[in-house]
C-alpha atoms as a PDB file:
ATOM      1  CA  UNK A   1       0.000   0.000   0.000  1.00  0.00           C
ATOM      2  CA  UNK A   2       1.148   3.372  -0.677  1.00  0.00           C
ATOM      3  CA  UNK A   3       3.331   4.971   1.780  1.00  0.00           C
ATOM      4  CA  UNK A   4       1.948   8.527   1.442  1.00  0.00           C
ATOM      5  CA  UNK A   5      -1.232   7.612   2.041  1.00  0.00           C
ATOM      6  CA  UNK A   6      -0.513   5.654   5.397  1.00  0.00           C
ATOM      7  CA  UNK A   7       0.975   9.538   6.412  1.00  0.00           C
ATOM      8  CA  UNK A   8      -2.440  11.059   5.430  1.00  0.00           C
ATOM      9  CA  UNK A   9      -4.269   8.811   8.125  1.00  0.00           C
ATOM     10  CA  UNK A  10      -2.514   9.651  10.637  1.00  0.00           C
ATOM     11  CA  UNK A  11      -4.296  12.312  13.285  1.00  0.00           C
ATOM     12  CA  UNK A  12      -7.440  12.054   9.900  1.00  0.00           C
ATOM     13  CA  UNK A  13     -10.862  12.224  11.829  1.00  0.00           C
ATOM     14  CA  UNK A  14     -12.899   9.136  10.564  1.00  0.00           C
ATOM     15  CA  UNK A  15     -16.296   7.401  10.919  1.00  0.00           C
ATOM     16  CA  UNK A  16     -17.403   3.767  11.389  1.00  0.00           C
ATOM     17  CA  UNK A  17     -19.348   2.260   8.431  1.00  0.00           C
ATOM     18  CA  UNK A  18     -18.742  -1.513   9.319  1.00  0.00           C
ATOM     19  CA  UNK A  19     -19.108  -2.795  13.182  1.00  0.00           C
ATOM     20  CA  UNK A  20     -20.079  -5.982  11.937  1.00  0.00           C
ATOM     21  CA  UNK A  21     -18.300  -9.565  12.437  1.00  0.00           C
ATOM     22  CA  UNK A  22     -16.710  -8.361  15.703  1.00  0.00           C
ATOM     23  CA  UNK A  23     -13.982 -11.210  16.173  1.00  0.00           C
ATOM     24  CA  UNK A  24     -14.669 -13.218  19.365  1.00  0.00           C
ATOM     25  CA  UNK A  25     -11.537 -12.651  20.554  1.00  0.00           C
ATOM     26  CA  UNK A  26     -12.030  -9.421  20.927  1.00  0.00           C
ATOM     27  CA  UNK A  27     -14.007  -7.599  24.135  1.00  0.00           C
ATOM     28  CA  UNK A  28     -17.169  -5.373  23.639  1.00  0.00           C
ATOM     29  CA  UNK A  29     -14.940  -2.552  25.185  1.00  0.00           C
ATOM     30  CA  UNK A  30     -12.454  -2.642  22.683  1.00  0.00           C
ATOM     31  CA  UNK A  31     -14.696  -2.970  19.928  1.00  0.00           C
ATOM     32  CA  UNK A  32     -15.704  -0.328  17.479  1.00  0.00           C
ATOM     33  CA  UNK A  33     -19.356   1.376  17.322  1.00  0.00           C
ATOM     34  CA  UNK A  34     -20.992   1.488  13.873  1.00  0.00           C
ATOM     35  CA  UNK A  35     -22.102   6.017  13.232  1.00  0.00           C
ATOM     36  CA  UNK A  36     -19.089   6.598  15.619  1.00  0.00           C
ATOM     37  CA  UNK A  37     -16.298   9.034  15.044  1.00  0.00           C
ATOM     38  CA  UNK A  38     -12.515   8.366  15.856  1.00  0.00           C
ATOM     39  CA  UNK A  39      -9.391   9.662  15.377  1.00  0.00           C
ATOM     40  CA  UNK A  40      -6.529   7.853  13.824  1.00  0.00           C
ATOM     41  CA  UNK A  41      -3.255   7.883  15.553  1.00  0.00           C
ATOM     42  CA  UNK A  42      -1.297   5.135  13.438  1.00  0.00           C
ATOM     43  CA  UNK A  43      -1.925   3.619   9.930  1.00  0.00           C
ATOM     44  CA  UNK A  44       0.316   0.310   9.338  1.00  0.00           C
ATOM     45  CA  UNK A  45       0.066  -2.384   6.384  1.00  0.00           C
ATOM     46  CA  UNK A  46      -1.208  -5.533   8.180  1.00  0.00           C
ATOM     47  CA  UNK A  47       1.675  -7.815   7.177  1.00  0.00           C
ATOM     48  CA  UNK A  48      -0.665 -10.670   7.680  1.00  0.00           C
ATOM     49  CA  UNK A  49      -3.248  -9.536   5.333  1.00  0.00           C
ATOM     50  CA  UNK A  50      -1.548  -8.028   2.186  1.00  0.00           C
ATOM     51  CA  UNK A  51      -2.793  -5.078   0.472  1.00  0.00           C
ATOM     52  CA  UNK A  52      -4.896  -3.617   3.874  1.00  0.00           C
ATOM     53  CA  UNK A  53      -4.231  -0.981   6.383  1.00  0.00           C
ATOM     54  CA  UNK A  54      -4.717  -1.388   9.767  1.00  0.00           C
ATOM     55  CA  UNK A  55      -5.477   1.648  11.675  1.00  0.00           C
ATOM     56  CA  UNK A  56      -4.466   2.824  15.367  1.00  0.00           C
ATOM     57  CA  UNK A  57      -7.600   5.164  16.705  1.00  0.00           C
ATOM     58  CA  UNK A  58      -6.964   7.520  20.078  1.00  0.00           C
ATOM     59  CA  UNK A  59     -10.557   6.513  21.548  1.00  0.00           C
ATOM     60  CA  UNK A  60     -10.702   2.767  21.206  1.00  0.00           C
ATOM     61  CA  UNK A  61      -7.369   0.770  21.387  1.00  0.00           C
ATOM     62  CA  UNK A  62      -7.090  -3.236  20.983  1.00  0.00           C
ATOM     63  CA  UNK A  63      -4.742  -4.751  24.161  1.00  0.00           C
ATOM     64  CA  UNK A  64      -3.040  -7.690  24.332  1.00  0.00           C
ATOM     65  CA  UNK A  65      -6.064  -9.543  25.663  1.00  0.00           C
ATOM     66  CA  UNK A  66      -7.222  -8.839  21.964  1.00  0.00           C
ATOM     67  CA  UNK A  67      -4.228 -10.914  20.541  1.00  0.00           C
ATOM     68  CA  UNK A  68      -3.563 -11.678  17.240  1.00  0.00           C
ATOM     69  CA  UNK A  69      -5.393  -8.376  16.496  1.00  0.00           C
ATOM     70  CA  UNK A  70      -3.989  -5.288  16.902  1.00  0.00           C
ATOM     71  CA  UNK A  71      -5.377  -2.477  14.523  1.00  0.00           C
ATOM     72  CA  UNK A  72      -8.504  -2.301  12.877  1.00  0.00           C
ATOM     73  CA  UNK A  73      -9.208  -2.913   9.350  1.00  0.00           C
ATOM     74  CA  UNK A  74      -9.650   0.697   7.112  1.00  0.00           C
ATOM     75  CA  UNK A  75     -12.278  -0.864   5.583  1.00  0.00           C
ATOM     76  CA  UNK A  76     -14.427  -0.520   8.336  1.00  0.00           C
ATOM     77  CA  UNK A  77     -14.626   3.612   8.318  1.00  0.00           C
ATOM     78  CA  UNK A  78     -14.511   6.495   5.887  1.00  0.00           C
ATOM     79  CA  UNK A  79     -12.771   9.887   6.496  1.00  0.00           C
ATOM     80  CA  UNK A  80     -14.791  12.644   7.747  1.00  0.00           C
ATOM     81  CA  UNK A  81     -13.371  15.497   5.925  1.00  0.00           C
ATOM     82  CA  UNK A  82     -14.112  13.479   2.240  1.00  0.00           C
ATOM     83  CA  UNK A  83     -17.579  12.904   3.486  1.00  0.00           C
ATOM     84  CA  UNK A  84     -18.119  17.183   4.582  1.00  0.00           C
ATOM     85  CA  UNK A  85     -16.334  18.076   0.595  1.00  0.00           C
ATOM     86  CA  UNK A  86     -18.770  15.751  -0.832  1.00  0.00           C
ATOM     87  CA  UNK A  87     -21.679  17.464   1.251  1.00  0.00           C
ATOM     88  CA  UNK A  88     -20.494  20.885   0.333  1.00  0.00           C
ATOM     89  CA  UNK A  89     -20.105  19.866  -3.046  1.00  0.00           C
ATOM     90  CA  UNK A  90     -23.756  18.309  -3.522  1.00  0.00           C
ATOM     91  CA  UNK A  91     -25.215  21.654  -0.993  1.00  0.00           C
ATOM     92  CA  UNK A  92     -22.974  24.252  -3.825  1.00  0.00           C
ATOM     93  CA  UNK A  93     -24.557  21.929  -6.554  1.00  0.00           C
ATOM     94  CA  UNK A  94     -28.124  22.319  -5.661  1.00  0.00           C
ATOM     95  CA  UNK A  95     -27.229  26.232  -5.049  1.00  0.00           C
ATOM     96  CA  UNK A  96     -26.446  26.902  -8.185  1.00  0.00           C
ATOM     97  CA  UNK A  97     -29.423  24.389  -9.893  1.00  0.00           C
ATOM     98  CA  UNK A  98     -31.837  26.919  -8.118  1.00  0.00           C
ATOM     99  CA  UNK A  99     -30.387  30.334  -9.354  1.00  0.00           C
ATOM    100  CA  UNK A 100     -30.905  28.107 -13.025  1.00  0.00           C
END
């Protein structure tokens, strides 16, 4: 996975779109809730699963009880700040379909 954007994760404000299929292994506590909002701290290629990111977030952090899983999968959320451009976009969109 690309380098540059592992750095772009890092401290990126993102939101949970996939709780589901919470391994067993892992506590409700340290579990992830879907419509949340974290913060990522670290972004990683998971070495066991080629081709994904794992992410670090500051709110919700996997211990060693959690064990073999450490980070989350990226799959799971989607950045906040692409989801507020794309609302901006479609609210400038329909702004400018009025003044039509």
């Amino acid at each position: 996975m690309n380098l540059n954007l592992i750095q772009k994760l890092k401290l990126m404000k993102v939101i949970c779109i996939d709780s589901s299929k919470k391994p067993s292994k892992i506590s409700a506590n340290e579990w992830i809730q879907e419509g949340e909002v974290y913060t990522v701290v670290s972004a990683v290629n998971m070495g066991l699963q080629p081709g994904r990111i794992g992410l670090q977030l500051k709110e919700v952090e996997l211990t060693e009880k959690s064990f073999p899983y450490e980070y989350y999968d990226a799959t799971r959320f989607l950045p906040i700040e692409g989801l507020l451009a794309e609302a901006g976009e479609v609210e400038e969109k329909e702004v400018e379909l009025e003044k039509l």
